[in-house]
N, C-alpha and C. Protein backbone atom coordinates (compact mmCIF):
# COMPACT_ATOMS: atom_id res chain seq x y z
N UNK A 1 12.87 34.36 -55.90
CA UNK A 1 13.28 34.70 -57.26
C UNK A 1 14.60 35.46 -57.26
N UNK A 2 14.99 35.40 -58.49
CA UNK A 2 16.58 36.03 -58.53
C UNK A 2 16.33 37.51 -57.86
N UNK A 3 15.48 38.22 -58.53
CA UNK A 3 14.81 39.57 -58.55
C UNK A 3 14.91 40.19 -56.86
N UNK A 4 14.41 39.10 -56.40
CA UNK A 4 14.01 39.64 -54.72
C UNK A 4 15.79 38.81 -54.07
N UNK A 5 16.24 38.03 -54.58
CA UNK A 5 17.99 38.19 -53.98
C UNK A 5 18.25 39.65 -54.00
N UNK A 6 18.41 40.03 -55.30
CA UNK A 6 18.71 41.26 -55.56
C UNK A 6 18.44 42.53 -54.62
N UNK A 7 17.47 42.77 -54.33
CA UNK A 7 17.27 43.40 -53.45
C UNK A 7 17.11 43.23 -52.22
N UNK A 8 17.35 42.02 -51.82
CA UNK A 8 17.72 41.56 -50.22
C UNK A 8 19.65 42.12 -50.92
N UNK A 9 20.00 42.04 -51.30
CA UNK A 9 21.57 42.12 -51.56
C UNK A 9 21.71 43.74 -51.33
N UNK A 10 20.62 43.93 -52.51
CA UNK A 10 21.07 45.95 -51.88
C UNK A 10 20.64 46.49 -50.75
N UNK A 11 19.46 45.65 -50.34
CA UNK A 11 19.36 46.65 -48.80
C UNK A 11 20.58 45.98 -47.70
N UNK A 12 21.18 44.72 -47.34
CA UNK A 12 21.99 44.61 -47.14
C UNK A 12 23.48 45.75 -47.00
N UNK A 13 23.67 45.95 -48.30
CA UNK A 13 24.79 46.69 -49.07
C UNK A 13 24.55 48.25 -47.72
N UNK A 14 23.47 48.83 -48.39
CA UNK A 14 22.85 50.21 -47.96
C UNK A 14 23.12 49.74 -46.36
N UNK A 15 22.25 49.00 -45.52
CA UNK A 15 22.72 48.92 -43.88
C UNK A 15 24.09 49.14 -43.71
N UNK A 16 25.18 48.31 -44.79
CA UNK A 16 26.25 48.48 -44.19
C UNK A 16 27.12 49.74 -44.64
N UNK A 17 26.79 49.87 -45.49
CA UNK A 17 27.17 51.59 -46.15
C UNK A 17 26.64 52.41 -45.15
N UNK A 18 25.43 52.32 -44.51
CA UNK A 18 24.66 53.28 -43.45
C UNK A 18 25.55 53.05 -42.25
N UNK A 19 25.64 52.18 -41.94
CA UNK A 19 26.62 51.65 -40.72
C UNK A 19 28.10 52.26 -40.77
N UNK A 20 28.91 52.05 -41.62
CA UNK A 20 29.92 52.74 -42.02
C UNK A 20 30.10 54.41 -41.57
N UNK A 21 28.41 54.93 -42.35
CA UNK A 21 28.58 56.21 -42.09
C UNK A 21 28.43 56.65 -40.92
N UNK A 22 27.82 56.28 -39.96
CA UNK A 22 27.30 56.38 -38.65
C UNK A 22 28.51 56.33 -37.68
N UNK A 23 29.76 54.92 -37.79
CA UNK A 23 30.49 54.99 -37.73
C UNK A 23 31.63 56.21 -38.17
N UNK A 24 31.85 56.31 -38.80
CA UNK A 24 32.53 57.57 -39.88
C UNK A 24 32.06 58.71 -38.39
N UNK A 25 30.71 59.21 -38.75
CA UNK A 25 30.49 60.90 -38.09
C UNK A 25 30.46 60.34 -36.18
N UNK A 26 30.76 59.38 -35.89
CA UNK A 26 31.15 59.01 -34.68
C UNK A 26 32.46 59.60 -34.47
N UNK A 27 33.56 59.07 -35.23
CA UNK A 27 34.87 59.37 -35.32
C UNK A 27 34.79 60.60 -35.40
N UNK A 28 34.45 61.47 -36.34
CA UNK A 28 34.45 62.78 -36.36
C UNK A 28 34.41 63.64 -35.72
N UNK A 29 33.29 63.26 -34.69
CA UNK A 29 32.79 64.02 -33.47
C UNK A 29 33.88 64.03 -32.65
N UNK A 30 34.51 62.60 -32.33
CA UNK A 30 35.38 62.25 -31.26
C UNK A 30 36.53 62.97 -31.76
N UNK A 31 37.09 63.42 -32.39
CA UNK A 31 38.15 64.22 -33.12
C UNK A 31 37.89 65.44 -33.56
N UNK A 32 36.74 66.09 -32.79
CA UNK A 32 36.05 67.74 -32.31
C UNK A 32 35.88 68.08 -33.63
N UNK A 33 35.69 67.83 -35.01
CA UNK A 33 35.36 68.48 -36.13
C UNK A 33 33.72 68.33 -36.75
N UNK A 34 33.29 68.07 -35.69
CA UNK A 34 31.80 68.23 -36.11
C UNK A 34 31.31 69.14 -36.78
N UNK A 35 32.29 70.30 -36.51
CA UNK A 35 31.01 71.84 -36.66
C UNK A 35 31.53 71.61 -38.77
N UNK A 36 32.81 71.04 -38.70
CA UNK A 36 32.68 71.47 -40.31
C UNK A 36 31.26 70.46 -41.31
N UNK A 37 31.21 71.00 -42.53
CA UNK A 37 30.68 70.71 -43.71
C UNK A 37 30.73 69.25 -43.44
N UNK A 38 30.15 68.51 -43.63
CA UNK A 38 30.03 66.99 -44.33
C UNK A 38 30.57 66.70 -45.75
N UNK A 39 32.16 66.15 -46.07
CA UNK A 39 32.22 65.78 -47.69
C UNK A 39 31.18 65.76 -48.48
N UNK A 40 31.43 65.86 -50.16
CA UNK A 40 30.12 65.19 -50.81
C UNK A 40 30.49 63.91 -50.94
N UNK A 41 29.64 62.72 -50.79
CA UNK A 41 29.67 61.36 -50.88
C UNK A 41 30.47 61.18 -52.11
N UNK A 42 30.17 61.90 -53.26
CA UNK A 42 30.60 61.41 -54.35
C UNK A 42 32.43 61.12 -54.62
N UNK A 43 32.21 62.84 -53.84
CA UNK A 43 33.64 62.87 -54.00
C UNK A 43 34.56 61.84 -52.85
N UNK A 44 33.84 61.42 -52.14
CA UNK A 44 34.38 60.62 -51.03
C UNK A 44 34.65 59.40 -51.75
N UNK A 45 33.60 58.64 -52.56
CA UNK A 45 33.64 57.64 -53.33
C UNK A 45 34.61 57.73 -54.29
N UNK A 46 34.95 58.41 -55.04
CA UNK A 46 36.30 58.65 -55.73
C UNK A 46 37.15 58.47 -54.99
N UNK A 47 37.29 59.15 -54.30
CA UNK A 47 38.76 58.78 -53.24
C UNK A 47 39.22 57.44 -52.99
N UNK A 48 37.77 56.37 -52.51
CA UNK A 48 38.11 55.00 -51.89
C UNK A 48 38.32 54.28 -53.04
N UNK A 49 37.94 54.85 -54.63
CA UNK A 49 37.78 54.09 -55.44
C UNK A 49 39.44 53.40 -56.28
C-alpha cells in the first residue's frame, strides 16, 4: 500500500540521516573536538537549508 511505501521511505531517510551523523561525530573526533557540546540539530538544519 501507498501507506507502508511511506514508511519504508522514512525509515530509509532516518538510516541515512543516522549514517550521516555517525559519519559527522567520526570527523569530529578525528579533528580532537570531541570534548565540545554537540550543535542543536535544528539549528544545524537551518544552516544546510
Amino acid at each position: 500500500s501507498a501507506k507502508n511505501l511511506q514508511f519504508e521511505k522514512a525509515a530509509q531517510f532516518r538510516d541515512e540521516i543516522f549514517e550521516l551523523r555517525r559519519l559527522l561525530a567520526l570527523e569530529e573526533k578525528t579533528l580532537g573536538s570531541g570534548d565540545l557540546m554537540p550543535e542543536d540539530p535544528v539549528a544545524v538544519e537551518e544552516e544546510l537549508a
